[in-house]
Protein backbone atom coordinates (compact mmCIF):
# COMPACT_ATOMS: atom_id res chain seq x y z
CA UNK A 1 255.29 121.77 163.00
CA UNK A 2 252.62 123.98 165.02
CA UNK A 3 253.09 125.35 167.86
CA UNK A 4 250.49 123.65 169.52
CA UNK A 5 252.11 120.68 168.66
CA UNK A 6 255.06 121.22 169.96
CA UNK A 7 253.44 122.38 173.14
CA UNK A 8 252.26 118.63 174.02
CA UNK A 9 252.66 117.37 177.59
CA UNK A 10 256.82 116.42 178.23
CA UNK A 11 257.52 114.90 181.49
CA UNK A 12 260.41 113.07 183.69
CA UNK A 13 259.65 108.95 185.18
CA UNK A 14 258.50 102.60 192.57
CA UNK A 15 259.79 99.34 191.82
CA UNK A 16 257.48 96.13 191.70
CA UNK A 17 257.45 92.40 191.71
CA UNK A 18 256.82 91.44 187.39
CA UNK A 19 255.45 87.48 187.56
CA UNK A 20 254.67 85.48 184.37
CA UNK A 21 251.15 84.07 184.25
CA UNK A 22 251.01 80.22 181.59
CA UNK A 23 248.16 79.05 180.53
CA UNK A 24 245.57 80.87 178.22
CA UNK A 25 245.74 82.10 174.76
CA UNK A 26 248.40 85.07 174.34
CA UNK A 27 247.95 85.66 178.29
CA UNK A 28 251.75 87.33 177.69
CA UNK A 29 253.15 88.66 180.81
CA UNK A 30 251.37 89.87 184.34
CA UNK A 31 252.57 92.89 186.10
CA UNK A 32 252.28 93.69 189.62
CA UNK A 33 251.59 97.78 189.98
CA UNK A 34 252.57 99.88 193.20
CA UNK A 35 250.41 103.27 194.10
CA UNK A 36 252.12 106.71 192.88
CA UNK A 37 253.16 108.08 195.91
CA UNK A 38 254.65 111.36 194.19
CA UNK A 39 251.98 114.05 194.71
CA UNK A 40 252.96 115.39 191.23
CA UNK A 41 252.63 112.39 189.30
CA UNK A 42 250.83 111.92 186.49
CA UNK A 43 250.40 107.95 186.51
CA UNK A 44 248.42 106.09 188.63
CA UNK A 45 250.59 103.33 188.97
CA UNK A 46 253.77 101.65 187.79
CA UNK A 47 254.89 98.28 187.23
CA UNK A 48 258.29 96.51 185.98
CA UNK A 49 258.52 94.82 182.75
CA UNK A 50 260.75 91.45 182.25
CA UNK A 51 263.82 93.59 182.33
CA UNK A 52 263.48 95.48 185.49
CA UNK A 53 262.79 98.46 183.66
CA UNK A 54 259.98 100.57 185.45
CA UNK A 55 256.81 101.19 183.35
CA UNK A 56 254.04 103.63 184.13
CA UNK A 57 250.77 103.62 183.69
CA UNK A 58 247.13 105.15 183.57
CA UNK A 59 244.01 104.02 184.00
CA UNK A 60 241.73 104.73 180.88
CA UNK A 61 238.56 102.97 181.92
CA UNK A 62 237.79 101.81 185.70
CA UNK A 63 234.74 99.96 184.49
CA UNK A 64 236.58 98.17 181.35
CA UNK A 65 239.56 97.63 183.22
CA UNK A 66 242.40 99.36 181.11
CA UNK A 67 244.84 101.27 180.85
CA UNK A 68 247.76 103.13 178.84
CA UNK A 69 251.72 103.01 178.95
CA UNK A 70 252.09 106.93 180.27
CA UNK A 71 254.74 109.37 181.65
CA UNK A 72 255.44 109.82 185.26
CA UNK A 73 254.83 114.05 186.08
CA UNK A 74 252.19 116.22 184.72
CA UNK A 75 253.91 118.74 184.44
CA UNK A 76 255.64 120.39 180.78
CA UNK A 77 258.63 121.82 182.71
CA UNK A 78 259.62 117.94 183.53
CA UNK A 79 260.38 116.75 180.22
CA UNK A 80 260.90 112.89 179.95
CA UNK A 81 265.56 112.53 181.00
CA UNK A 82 266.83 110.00 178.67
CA UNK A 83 266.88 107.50 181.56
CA UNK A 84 263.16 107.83 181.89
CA UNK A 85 262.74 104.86 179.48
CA UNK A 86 265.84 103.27 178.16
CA UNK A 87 267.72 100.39 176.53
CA UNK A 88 264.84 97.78 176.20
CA UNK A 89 261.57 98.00 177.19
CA UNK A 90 259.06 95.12 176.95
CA UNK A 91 255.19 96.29 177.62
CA UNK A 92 252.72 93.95 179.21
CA UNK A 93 249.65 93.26 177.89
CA UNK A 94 248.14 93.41 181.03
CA UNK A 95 249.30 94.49 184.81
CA UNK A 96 247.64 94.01 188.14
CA UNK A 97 247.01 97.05 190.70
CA UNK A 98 244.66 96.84 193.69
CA UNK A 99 243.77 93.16 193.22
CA UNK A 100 242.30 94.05 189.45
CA UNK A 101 243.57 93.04 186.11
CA UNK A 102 243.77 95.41 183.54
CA UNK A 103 244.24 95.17 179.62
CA UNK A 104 247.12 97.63 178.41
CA UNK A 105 245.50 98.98 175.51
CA UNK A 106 247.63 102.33 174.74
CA UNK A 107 250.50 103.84 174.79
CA UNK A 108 249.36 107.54 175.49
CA UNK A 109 250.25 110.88 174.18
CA UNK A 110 253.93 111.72 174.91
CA UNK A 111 254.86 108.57 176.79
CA UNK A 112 257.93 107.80 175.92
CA UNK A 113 259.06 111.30 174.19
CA UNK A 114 262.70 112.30 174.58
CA UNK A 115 263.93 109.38 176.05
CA UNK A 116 267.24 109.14 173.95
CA UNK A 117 268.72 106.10 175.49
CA UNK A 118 265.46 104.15 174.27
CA UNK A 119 266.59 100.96 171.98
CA UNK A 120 263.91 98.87 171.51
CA UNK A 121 260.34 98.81 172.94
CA UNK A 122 257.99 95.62 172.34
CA UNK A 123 254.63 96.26 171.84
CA UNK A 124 252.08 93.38 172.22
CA UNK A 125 248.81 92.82 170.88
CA UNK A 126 245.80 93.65 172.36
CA UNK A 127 247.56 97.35 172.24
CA UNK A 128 245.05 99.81 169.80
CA UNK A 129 246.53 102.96 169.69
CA UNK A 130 249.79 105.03 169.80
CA UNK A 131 249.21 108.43 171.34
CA UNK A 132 249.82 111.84 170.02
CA UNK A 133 254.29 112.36 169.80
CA UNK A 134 254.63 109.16 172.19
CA UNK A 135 258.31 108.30 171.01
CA UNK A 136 258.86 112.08 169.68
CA UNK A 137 262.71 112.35 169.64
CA UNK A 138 263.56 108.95 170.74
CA UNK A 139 266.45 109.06 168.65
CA UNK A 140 268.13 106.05 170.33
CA UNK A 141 265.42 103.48 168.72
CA UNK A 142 266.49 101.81 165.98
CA UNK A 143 263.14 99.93 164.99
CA UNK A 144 259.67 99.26 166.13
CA UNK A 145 257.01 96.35 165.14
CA UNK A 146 253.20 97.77 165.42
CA UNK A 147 251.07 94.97 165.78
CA UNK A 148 247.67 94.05 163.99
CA UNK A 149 245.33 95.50 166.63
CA UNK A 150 246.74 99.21 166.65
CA UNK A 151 244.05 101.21 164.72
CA UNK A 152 245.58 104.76 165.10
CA UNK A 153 248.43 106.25 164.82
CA UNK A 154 249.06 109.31 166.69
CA UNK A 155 250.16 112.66 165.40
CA UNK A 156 254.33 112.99 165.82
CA UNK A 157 254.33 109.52 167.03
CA UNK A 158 257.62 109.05 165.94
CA UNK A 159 258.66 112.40 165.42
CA UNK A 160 262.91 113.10 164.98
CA UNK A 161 263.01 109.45 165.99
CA UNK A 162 266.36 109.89 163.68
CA UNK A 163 268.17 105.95 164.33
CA UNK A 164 264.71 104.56 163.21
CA UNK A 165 265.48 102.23 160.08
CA UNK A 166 262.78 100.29 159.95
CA UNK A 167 259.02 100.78 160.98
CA UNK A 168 256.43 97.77 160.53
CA UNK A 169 253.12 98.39 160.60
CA UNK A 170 250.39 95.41 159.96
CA UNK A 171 246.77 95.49 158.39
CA UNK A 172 244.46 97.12 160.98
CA UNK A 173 246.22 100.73 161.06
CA UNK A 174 243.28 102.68 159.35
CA UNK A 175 244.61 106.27 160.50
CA UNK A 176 248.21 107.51 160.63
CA UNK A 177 248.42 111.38 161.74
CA UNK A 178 250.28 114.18 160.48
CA UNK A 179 253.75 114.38 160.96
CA UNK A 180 254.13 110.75 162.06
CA UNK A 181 257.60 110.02 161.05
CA UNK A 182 258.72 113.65 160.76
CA UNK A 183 262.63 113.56 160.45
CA UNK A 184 262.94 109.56 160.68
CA UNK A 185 266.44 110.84 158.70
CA UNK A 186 267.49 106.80 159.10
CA UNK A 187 264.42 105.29 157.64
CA UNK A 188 264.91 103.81 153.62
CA UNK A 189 261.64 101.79 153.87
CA UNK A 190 258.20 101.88 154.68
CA UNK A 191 255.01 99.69 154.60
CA UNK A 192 251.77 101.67 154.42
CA UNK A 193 248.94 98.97 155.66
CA UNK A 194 245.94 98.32 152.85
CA UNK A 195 243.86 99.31 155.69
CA UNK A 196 244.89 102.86 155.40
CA UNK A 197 242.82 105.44 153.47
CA UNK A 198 244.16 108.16 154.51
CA UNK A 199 247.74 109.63 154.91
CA UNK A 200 248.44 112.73 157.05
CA UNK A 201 250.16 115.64 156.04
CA UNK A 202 253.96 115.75 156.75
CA UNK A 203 253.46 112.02 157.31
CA UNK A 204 257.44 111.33 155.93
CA UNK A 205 258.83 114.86 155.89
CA UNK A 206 262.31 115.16 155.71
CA UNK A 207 262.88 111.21 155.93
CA UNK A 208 266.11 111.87 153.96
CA UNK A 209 266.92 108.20 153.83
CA UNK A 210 264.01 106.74 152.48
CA UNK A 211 264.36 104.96 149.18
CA UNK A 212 260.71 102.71 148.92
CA UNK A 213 257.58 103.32 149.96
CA UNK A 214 254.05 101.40 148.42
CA UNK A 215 250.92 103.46 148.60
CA UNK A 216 248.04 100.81 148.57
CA UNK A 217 245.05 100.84 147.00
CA UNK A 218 242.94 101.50 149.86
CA UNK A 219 244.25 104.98 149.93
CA UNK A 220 241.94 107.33 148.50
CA UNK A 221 243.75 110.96 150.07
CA UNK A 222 247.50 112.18 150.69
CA UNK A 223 247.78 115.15 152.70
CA UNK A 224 250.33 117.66 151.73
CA UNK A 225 254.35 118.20 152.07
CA UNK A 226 254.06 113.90 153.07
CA UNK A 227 257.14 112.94 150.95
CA UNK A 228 258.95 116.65 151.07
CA UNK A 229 262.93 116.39 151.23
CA UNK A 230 262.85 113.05 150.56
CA UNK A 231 266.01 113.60 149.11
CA UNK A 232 266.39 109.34 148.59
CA UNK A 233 262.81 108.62 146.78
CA UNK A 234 263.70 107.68 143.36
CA UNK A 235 260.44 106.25 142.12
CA UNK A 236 256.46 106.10 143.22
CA UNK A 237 253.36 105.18 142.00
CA UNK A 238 250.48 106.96 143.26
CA UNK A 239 247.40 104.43 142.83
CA UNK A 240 244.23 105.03 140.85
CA UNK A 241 242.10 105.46 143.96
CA UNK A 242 243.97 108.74 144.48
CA UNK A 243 241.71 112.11 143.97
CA UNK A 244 244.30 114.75 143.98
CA UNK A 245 248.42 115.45 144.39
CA UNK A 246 248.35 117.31 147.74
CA UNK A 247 250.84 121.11 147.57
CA UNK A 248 254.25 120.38 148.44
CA UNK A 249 254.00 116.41 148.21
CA UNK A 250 257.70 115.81 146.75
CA UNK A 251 259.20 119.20 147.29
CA UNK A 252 262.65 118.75 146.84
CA UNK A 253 262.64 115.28 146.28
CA UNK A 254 266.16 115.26 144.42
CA UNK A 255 266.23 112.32 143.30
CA UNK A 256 263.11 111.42 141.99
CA UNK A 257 263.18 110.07 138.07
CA UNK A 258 259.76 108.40 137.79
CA UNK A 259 256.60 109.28 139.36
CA UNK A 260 253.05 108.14 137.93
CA UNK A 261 250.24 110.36 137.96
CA UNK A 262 247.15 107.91 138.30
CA UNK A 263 244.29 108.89 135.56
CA UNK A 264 241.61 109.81 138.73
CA UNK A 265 243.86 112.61 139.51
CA UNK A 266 241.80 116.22 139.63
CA UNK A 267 244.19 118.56 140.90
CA UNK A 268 248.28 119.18 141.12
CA UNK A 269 248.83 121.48 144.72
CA UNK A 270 250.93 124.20 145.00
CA UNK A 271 254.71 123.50 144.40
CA UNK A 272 253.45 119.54 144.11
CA UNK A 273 256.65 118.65 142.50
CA UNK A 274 259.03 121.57 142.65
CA UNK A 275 262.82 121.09 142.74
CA UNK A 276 262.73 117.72 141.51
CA UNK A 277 265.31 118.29 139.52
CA UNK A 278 265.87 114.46 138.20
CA UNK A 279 262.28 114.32 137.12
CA UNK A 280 262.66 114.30 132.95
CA UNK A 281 259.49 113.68 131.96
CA UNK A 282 256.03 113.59 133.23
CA UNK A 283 252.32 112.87 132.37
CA UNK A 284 249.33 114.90 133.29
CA UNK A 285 246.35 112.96 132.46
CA UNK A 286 243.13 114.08 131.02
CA UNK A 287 240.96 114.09 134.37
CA UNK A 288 243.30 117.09 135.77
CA UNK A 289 241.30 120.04 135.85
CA UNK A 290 243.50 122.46 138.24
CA UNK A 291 247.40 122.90 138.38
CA UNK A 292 248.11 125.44 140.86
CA UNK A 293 251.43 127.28 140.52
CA UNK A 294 255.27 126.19 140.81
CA UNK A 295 253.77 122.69 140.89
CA UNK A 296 256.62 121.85 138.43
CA UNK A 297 258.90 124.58 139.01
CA UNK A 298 262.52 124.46 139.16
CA UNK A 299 262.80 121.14 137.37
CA UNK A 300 265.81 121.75 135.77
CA UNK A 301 266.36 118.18 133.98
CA UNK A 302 262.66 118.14 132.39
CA UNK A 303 262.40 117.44 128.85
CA UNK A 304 259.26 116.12 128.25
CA UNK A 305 255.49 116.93 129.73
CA UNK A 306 252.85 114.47 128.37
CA UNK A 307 249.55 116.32 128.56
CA UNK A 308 246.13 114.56 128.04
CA UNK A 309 244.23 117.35 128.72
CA UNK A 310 241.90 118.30 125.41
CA UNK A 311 240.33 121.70 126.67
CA UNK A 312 243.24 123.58 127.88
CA UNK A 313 242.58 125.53 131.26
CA UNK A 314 244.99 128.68 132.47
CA UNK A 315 247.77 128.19 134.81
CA UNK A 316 250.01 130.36 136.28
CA UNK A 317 253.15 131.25 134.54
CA UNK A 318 255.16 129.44 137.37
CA UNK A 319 254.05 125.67 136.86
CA UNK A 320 256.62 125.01 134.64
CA UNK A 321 259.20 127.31 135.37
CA UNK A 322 262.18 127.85 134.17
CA UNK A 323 261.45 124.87 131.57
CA UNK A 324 259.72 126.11 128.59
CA UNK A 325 262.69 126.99 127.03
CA UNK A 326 263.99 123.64 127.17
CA UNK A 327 261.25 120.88 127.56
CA UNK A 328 258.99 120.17 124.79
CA UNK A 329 255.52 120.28 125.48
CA UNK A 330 253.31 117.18 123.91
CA UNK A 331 249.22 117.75 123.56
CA UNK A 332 246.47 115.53 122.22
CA UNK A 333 246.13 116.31 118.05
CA UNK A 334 244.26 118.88 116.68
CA UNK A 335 244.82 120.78 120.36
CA UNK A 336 248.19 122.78 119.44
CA UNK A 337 246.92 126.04 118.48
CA UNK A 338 243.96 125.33 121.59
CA UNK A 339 247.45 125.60 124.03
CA UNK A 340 249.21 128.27 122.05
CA UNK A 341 246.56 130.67 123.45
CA UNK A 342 246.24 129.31 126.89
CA UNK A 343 247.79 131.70 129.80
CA UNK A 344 250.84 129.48 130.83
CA UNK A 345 250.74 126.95 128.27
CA UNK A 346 251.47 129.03 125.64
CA UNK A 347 254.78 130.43 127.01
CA UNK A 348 256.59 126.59 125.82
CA UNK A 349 258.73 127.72 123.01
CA UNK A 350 258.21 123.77 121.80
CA UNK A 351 254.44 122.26 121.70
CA UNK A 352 253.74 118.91 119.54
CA UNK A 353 251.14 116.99 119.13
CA UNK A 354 251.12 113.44 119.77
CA UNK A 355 249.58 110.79 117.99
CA UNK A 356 246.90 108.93 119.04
């Protein structure tokens, strides 16, 4: 975590009349806003939502009409109190304020961070984006629906959101930013939308819980230390469309047996792998042309390492340690003596070749 990250906005929370509007596809509920009459407010107005539960809002666009779910003071020394925003909050998709409707179309950067006592928040469509750390440590909220019209994914989102079991995200999500779910300790599953191509760095770090997670086909680059000290992850299959294994990806994923290299893979990061000490065997296919160091290190239970590589390149003496005393190294025939001379390669005590 950066310290510019961490230094995002933080901030603290008038009562209105909320009114229900039939009629009209998905017209959802109406809210009525009152002014900000606090000189140090950050919103421009606030509304309630079917609960009584004050909401606050800011106006993104005067011209399109709409606006985003927001924080009440603009100010980083009045962090969001766990009253702010709690039990359950149900967001309008749109809320009248000096006789105009608006469209709620965000839920802005920070809005609902720190607000412990949050449960449950219903977001409804028509709703794009999710701001920069807006539930960061909302550790009360147990689970959260994203609908189809969020595109993006804020950075931190959901940071040490640590109750979070379950996250739903549909089709239409084409970015997710670093650090998303940092710390979701609770969460054991995860969909990642086929609309994704990209996953942020840190995106599940230390999501100690998390058991299953389905990396579509759509996604064509994982950013590094994503799955690190997920000590739960047993298995994964990293598709085809995948270019490279980001450093760090499944650091100290303890529990990892099975993980499948796809054959477009061109490079193995830094410490890729290291201290998956389940992991007993593993295939490099031929397209790898870079393995940077300790990207296997510390494996303790690996046996076997499958490579396909013909023209054996140098890597640093810390890939595969402490294993080549004990794993047996297996290379495509009449490549043996090719890997006996490589720097790194050669220090397996054990190299056969395989049949083809």
């Amino acid at each position: 975590m950066t310290k510019e990250s961490e230094q995002a906005m933080m901030y603290s929370c008038s009562k209105s009349d909320y009114t229900k509007e039939s009629g009209g596809k998905d017209d959802g509920f109406i809210a009525t806003g009152i002014t900000a009459m606090d000189e140090d407010a950050y919103y421009d107005f606030s509304a309630d939502d079917e609960n009584g539960q004050t909401i606050y809002f800011k106006v993104t666009s005067y011209k399109k009409h709409t606006v985003e779910v927001t924080h009440r003071y603009d100010d980083d020394k009045k962090p969001n109190d766990e009253d702010t925003y709690r039990t359950e909050i149900t967001i309008p998709s749109r809320v009248t304020w000096k006789d105009f409707t608006f469209s709620v179309k965000g839920i802005g950067e920070s809005a609902f961070r720190l607000c412990t006592s949050l449960t449950s928040v219903k977001i409804p469509d028509g709703v794009t984006s999710i701001g920069d750390l807006a539930f960061r440590g909302c550790t009360g909220l147990t689970s959260v629906s994203i609908p189809s019209s969020v595109t993006s994914i804020g950075k931190c989102a959901f940071y040490d959101c640590t109750g979070l079991t379950s996250a739903t995200m549909q089709d239409g999500v084409k970015s997710i930013g670093d650090g998303a779910f940092y710390g979701c300790k609770s969460l054991k599953s995860i969909n990642i939308p086929n609309s994704v191509t990209i996953i942020g760095s840190y995106l599940f770090y230390g999501c100690t819980g998390l058991t299953s997670v389905t990396i579509p086909s759509s996604v064509t680059s994982i950013g590094k230390s994503v799955f690190c000290n997920c000590r739960s992850l047993a298995s994964i299959t990293i598709p085809s469309s995948v270019k490279g294994i980001g450093p760090y990806l499944f650091w100290k994923c303890t529990r990892l047996t099975s993980v499948t290299i796809p054959s477009s893979a061109t490079s193995i990061g830094k410490s890729a792998f290291c201290y998956c000490t389940l992991l007993t065997s593993i295939t490099i296919p031929s397209s790898v042309k870079s393995i940077e160091e300790r990207a296997f290190g510390y494996c303790s239970g690996l046996i076997s390492v499958y490579s396909c590589i013909r023209t054996p390149f140098s890597i640093d003496s810390s890939v595969f340690k402490p294993s080549y005393g004990t794993a047996t190294l297996y290379v495509p025939k009449g490549t043996k003596s090719a890997y006996q001379s490589t720097k790194g390669w050669k220090k397996f005590n054990n190299i056969v070749e395989m049949d083809e």
